[in-house]
Protein backbone atom coordinates (compact mmCIF):
# COMPACT_ATOMS: atom_id res chain seq x y z
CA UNK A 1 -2.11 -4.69 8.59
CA UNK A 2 1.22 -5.75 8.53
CA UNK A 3 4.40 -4.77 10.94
CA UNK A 4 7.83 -4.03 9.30
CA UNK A 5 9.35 -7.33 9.84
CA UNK A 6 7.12 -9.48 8.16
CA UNK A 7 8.62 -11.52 5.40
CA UNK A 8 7.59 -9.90 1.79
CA UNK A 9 6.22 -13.72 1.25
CA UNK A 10 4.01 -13.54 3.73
CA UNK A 11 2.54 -9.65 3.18
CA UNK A 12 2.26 -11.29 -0.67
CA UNK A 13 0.07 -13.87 0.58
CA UNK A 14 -2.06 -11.81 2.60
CA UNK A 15 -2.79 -9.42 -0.13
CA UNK A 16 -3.52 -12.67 -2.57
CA UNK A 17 -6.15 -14.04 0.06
CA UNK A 18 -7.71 -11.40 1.28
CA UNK A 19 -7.95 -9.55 -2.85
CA UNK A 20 -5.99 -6.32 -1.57
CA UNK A 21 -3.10 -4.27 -3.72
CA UNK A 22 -2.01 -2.73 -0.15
CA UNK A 23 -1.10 -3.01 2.82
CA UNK A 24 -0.85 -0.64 5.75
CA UNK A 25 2.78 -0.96 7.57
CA UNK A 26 2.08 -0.47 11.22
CA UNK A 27 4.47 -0.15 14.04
CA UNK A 28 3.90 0.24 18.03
CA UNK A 29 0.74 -1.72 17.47
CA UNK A 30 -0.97 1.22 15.82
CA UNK A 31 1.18 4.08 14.67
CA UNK A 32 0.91 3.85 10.39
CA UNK A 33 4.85 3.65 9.35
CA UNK A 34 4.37 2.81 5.59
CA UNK A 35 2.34 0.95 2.69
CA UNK A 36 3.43 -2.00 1.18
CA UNK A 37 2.05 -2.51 -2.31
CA UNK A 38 1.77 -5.32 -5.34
CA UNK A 39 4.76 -2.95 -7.49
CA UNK A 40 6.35 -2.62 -4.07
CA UNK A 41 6.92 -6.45 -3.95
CA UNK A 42 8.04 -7.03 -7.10
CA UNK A 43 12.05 -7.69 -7.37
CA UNK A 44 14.00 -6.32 -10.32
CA UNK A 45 14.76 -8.99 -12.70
CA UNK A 46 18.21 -7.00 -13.13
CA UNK A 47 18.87 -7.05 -9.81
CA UNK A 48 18.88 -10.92 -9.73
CA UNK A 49 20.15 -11.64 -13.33
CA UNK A 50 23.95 -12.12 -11.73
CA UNK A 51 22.87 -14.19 -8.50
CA UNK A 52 22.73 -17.96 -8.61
CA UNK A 53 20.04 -19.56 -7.02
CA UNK A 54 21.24 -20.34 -3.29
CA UNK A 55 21.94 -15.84 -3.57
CA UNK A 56 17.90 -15.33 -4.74
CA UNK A 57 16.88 -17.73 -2.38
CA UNK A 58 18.99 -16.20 0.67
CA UNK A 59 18.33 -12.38 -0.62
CA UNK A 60 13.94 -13.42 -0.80
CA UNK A 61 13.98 -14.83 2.09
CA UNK A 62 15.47 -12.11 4.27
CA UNK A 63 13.64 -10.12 2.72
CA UNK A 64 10.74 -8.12 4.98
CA UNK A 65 7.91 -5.48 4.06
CA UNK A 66 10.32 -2.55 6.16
CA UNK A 67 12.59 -3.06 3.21
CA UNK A 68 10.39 -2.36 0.42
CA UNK A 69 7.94 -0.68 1.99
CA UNK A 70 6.36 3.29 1.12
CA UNK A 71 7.62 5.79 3.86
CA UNK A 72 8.26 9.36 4.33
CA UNK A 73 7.15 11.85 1.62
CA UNK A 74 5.70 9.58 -0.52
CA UNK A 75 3.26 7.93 2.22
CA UNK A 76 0.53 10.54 2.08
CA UNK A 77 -1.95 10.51 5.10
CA UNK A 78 -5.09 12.61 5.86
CA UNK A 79 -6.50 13.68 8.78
CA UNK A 80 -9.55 11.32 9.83
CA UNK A 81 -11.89 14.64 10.43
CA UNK A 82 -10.93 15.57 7.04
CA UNK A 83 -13.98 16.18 4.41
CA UNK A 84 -14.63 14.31 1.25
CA UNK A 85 -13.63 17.03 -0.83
CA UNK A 86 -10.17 17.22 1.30
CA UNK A 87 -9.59 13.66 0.56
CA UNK A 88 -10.52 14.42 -2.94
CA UNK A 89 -8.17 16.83 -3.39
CA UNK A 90 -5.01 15.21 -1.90
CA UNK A 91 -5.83 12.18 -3.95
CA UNK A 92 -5.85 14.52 -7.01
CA UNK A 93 -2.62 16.00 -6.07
CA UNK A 94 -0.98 12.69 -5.30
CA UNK A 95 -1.84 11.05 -8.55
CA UNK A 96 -4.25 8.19 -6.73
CA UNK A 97 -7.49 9.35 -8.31
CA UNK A 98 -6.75 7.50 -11.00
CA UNK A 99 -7.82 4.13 -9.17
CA UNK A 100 -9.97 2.09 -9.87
CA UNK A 101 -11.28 2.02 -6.35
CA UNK A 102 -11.32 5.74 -6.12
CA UNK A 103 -13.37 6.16 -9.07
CA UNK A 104 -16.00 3.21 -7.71
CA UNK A 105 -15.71 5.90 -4.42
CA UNK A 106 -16.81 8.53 -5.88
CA UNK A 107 -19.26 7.07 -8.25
CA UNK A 108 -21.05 5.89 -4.52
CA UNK A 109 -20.82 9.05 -2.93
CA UNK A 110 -22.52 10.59 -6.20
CA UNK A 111 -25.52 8.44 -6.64
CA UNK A 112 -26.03 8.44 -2.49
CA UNK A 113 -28.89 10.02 -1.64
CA UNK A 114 -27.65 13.21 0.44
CA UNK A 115 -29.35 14.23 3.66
CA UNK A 116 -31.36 17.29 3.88
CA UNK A 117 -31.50 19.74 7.17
């Protein structure tokens, strides 16, 4: 976890260490305010093709993870009582069940032995 003002360096090198693509924006100490992602850090090449290299260095370094950061409609949350199939199902509608980590997910939750009653 991460909190909005945290240089995009430093989210970068947390995700690099730790082998993450993401990671949760938090603000208040707990309250989920965003997702930072890999595609989330990367800057336009466009964007700094006119810029010499005192502007790049000045515009990187001020920048933080509340800048680039995933908020509003397209941060998708789900309650925490919420079934696997409800999770399924917003994943599906969201386009993220496509990952690769979804798919490993639900290949687990296959093959798991289930409980009988």
């Amino acid at each position: 976890m991460v909190g909005p003002e945290v240089a995009v360096s430093e989210a970068q090198r947390l995700m690099m260490e730790n082998h993450v693509r993401q990671l949760p924006v938090v603000g208040d100490g707990k309250r989920l305010v965003g997702l930072v992602t890999r595609q989330r850090l990367a800057v336009s090449p466009e964007l700094l093709g006119s810029l010499d290299v005192w502007e790049i260095t000045r515009y990187l370094s001020g920048l933080t993870v509340g800048k680039v950061m995933i908020t509003g409609k397209d941060l998708h949350t789900i309650d925490p009582n919420a079934t696997l199939e409800e999770a399924a199902e917003l994943l599906i509608k969201t386009g993220w069940a496509g990952c690769r980590w979804w798919k490993t997910a639900m290949w687990w939750w296959a093959s798991s032995p289930r409980p009988t009653c």
